[in-house]
C-alpha atoms as a PDB file:
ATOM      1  CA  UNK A   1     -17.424  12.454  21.271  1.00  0.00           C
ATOM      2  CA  UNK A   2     -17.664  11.976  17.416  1.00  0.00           C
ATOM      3  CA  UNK A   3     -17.798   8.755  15.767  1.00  0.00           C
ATOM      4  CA  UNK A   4     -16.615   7.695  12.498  1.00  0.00           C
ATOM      5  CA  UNK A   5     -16.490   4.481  10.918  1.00  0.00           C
ATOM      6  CA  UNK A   6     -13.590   4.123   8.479  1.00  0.00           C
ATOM      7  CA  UNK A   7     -13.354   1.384   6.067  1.00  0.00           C
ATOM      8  CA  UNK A   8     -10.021   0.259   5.141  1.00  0.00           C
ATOM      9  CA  UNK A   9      -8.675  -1.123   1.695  1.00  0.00           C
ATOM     10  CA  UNK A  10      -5.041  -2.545   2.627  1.00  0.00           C
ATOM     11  CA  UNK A  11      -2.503  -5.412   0.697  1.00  0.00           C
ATOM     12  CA  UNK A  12      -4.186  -8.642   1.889  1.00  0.00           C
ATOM     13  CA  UNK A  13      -0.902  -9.844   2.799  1.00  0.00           C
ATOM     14  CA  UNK A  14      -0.218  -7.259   4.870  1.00  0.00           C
ATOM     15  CA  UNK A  15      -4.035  -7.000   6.951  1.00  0.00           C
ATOM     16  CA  UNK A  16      -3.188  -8.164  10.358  1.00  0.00           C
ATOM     17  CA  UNK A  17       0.119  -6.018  10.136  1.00  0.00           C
ATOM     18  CA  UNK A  18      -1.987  -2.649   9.168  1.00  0.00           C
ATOM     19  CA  UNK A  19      -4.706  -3.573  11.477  1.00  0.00           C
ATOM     20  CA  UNK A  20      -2.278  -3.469  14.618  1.00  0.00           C
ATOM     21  CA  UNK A  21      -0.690  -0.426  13.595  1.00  0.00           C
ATOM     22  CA  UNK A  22      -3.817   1.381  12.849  1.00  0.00           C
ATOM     23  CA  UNK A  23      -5.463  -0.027  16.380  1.00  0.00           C
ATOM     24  CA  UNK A  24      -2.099   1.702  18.066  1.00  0.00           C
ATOM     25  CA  UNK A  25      -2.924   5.341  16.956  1.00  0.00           C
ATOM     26  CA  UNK A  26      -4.619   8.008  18.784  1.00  0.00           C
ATOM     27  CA  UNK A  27      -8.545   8.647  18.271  1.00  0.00           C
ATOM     28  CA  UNK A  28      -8.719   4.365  16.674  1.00  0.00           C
ATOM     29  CA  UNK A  29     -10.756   2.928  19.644  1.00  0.00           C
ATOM     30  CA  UNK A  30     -11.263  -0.518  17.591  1.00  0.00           C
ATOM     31  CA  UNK A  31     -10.217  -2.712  14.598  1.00  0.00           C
ATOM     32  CA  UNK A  32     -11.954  -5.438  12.942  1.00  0.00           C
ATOM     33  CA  UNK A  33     -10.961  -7.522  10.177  1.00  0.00           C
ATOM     34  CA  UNK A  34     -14.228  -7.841   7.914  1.00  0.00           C
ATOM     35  CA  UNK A  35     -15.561  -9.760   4.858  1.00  0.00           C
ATOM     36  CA  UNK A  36     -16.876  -7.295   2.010  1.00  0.00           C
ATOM     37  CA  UNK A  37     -15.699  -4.209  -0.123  1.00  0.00           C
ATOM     38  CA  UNK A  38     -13.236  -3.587   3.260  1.00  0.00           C
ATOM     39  CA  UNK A  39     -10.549  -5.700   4.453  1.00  0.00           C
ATOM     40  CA  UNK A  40     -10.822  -3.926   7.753  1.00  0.00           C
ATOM     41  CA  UNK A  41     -13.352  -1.636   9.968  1.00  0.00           C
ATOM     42  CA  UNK A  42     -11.987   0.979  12.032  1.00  0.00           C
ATOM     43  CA  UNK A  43     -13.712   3.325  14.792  1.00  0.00           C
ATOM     44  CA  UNK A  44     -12.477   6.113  15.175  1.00  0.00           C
ATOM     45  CA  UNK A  45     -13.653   8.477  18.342  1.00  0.00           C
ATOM     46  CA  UNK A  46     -12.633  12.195  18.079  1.00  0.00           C
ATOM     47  CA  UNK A  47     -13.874  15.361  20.440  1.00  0.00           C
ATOM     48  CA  UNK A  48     -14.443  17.894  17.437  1.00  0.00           C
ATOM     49  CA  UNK A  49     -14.646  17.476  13.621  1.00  0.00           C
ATOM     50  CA  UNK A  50     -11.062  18.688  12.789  1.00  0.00           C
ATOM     51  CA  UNK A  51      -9.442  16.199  14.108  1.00  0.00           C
ATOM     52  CA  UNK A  52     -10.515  13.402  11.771  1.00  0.00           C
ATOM     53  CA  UNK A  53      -8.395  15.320   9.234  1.00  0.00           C
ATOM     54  CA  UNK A  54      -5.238  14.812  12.431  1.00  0.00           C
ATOM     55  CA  UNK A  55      -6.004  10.761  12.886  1.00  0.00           C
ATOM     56  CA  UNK A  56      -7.632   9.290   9.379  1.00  0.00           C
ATOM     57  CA  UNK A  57      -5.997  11.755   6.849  1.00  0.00           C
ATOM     58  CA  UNK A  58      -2.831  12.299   8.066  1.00  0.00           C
ATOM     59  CA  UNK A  59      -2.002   8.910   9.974  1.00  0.00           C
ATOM     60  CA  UNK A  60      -4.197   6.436   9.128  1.00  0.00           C
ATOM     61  CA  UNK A  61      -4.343   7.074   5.260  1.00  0.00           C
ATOM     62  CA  UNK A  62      -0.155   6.724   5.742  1.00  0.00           C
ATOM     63  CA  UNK A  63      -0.041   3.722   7.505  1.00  0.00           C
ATOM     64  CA  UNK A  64       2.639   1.291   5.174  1.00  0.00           C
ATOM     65  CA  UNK A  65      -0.231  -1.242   3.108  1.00  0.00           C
ATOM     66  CA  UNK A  66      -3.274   1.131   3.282  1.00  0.00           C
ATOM     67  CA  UNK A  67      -4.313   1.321  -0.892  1.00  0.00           C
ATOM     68  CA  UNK A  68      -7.784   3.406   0.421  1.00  0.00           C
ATOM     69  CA  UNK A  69     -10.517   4.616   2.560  1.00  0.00           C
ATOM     70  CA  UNK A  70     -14.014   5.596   3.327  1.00  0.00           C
ATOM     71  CA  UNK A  71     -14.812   7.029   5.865  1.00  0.00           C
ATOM     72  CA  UNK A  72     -18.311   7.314   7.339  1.00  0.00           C
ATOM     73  CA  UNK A  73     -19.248  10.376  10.282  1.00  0.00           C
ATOM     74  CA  UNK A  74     -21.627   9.201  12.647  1.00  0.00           C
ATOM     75  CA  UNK A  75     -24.763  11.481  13.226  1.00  0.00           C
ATOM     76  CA  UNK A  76     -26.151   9.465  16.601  1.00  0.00           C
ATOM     77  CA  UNK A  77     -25.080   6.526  18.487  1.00  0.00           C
ATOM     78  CA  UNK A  78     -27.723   3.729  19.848  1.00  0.00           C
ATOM     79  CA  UNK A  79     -27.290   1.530  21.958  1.00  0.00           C
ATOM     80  CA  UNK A  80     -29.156  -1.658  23.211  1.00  0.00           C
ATOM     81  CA  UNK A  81     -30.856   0.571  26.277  1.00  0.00           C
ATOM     82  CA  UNK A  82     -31.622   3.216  24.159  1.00  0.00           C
ATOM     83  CA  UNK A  83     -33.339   0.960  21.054  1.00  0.00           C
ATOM     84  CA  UNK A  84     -35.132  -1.213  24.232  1.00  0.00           C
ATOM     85  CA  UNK A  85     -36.301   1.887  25.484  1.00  0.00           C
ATOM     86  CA  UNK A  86     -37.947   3.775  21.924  1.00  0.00           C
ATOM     87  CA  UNK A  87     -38.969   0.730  20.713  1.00  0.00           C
ATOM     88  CA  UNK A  88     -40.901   0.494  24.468  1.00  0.00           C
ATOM     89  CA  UNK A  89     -42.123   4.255  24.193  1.00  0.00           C
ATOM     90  CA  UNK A  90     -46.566   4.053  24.178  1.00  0.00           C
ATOM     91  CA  UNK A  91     -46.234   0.707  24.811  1.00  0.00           C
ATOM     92  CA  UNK A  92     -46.600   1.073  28.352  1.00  0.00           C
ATOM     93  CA  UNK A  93     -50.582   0.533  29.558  1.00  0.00           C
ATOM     94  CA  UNK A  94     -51.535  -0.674  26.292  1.00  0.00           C
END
């Protein structure tokens, strides 16, 4: 699985409107309404690279309200067991 994390420039009138209809498309796994340069965060979990261009190009860039994007691809994912467990590495008969 490939991650990307898109952030989403929309109408602030219109955020929790284009957050639900981006959250309803294929590949968007999550949605969060943010403070910062986005108005909203979306993940976005694909199997190969191509079809980023399917989900964020060619639906989420359409949905009605969306004024931009940036979208960020994901080399590796961490989580909680695996930071625990490198930040543990040599640690172990010290």
């Amino acid at each position: 699985m490939i991650t990307a994390i898109v952030l989403v420039n929309c109408h602030v009138n219109r955020i929790p409107d284009v957050a639900q209809a981006i959250a309803e498309l294929d590949g968007v796994t999550e949605v969060y309404s943010v403070t910062g340069d986005a108005d909203l965060i979306a993940m976005v979990r694909v199997r190969n690279h191509e079809e980023f261009a399917d989900v964020i190009a060619d639906r989420l860039n359409k949905v009605d309200g969306v004024t931009g994007t940036a979208t960020h691809i994901a080399f590796r994912t961490y989580s909680k067991g695996d930071l625990d467990a490198a930040f543990s590495l040599g640690l172990e008969g010290d």
